[in-house]
Protein backbone atom coordinates (compact mmCIF):
# COMPACT_ATOMS: atom_id res chain seq x y z
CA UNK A 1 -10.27 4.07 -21.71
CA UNK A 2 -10.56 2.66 -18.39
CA UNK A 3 -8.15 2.11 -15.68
CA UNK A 4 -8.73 0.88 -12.00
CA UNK A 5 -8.13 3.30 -9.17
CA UNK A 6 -5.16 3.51 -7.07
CA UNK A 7 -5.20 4.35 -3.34
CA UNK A 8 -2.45 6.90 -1.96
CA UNK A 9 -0.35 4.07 -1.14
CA UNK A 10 -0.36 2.70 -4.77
CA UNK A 11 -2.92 -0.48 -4.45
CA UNK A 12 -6.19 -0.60 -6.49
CA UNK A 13 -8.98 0.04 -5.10
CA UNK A 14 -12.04 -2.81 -4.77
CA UNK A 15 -16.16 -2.80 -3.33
CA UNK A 16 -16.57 1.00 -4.67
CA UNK A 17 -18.69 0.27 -7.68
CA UNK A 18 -18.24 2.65 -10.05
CA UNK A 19 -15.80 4.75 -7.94
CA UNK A 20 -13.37 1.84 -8.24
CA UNK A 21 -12.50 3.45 -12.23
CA UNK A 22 -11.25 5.72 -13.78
CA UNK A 23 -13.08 6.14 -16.79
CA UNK A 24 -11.86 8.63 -20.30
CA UNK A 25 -10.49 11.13 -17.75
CA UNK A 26 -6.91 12.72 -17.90
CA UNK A 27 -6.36 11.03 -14.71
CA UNK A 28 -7.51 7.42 -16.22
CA UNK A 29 -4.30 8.39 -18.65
CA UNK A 30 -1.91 9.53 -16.16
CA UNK A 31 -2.85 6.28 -14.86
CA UNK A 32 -1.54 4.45 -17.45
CA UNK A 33 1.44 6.39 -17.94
CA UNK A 34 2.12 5.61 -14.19
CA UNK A 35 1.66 1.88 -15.14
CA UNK A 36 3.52 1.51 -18.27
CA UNK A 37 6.40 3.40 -16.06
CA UNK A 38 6.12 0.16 -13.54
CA UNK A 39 7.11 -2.27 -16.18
CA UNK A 40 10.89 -2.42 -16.81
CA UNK A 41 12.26 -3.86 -19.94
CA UNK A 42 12.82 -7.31 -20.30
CA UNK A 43 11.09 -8.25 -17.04
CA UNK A 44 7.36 -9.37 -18.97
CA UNK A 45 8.25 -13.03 -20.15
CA UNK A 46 5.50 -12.45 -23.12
CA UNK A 47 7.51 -9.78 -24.57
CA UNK A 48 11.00 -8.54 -23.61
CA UNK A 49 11.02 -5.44 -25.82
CA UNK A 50 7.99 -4.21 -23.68
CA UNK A 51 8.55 -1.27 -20.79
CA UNK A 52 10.50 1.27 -19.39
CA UNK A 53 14.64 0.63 -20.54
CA UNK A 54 15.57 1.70 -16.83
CA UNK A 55 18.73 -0.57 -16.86
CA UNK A 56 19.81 0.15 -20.98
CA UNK A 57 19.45 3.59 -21.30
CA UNK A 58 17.89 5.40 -17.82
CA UNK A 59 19.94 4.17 -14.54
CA UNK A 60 24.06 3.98 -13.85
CA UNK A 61 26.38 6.40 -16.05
CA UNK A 62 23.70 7.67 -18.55
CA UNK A 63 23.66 10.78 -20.06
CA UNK A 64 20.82 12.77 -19.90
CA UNK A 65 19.93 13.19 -23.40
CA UNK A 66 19.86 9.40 -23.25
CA UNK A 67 17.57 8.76 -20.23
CA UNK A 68 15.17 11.66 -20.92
CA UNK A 69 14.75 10.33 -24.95
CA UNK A 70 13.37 7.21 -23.40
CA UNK A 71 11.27 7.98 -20.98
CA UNK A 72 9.45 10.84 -23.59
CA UNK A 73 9.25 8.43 -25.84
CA UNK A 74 7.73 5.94 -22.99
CA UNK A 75 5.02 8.64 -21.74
CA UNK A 76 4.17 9.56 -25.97
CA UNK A 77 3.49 6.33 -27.23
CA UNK A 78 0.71 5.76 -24.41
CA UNK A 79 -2.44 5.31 -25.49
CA UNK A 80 -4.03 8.44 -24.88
CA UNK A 81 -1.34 10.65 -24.82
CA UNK A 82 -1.77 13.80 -27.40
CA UNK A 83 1.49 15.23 -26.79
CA UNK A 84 3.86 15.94 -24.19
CA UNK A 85 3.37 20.04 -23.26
CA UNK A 86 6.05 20.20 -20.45
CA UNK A 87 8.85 17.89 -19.82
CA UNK A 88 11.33 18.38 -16.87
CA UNK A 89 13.61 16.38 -14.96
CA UNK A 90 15.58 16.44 -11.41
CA UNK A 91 18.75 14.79 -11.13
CA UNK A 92 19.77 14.64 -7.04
CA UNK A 93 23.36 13.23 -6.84
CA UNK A 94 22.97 13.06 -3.16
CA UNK A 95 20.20 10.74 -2.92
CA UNK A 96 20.94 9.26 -6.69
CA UNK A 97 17.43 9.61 -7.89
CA UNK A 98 16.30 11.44 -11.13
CA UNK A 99 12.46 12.68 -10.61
CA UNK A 100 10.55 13.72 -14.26
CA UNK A 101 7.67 15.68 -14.37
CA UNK A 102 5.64 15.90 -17.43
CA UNK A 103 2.38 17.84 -18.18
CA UNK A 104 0.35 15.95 -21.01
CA UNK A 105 -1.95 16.85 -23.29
CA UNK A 106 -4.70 13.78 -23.44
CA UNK A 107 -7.52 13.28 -25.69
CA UNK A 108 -9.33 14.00 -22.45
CA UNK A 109 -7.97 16.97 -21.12
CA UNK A 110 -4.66 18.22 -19.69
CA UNK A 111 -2.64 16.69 -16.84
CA UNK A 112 0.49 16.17 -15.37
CA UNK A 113 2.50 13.15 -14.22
CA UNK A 114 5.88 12.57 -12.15
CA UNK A 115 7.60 9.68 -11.79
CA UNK A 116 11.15 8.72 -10.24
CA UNK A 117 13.80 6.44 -11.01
């Protein structure tokens, strides 16, 4: 598995050599996690069914059950994802933002990713 490298402000990285990848590491599958969490349903004209159902079933008047079925189901069907070992989530009403964490079980080793919506 290999996935380029992202700086702190979210942009891959170029002109490192090998440095710019990250190569069969937990981190390389966070990394996709992270990615496949970018896409939003119905917004990749080659397939519609593809990414994260943020407007059916994770933003507005959802009920938790809902939102946190999909985006478990979103992080476990990665490629490279084992299983999901923790799974929380942080609704703030004040700034109407739900933050998930997740620690993952890779075929490379353990790691955890958080995400927000």
């Amino acid at each position: 598995m290999r996935y380029r490298r992202e700086d702190s402000d979210g942009d891959y990285t170029f002109g490192r050599g090998d440095d710019t990848w990250l190569v069969n590491t937990p981190e390389c599958v966070a990394q996709a996690v992270k990615t496949r969490f970018e896409l939003w349903r119905g917004q990749w004209f080659l397939n519609v069914t593809e990414g994260t159902p943020y407007i059916q079933s994770v933003l507005g008047k959802q009920r938790s059950d809902v939102y946190i079925l999909a985006v478990r189901e979103r992080i476990q069907t990665t490629p490279g994802v084992s299983k999901i070992i923790s799974f929380n989530t942080n609704n703030d009403g004040t700034t109407r933002r739900v933050t998930f964490t997740a620690t993952i079980d890779t075929i490379y080793g353990e790691t955890t990713v958080t995400s927000e919506a």
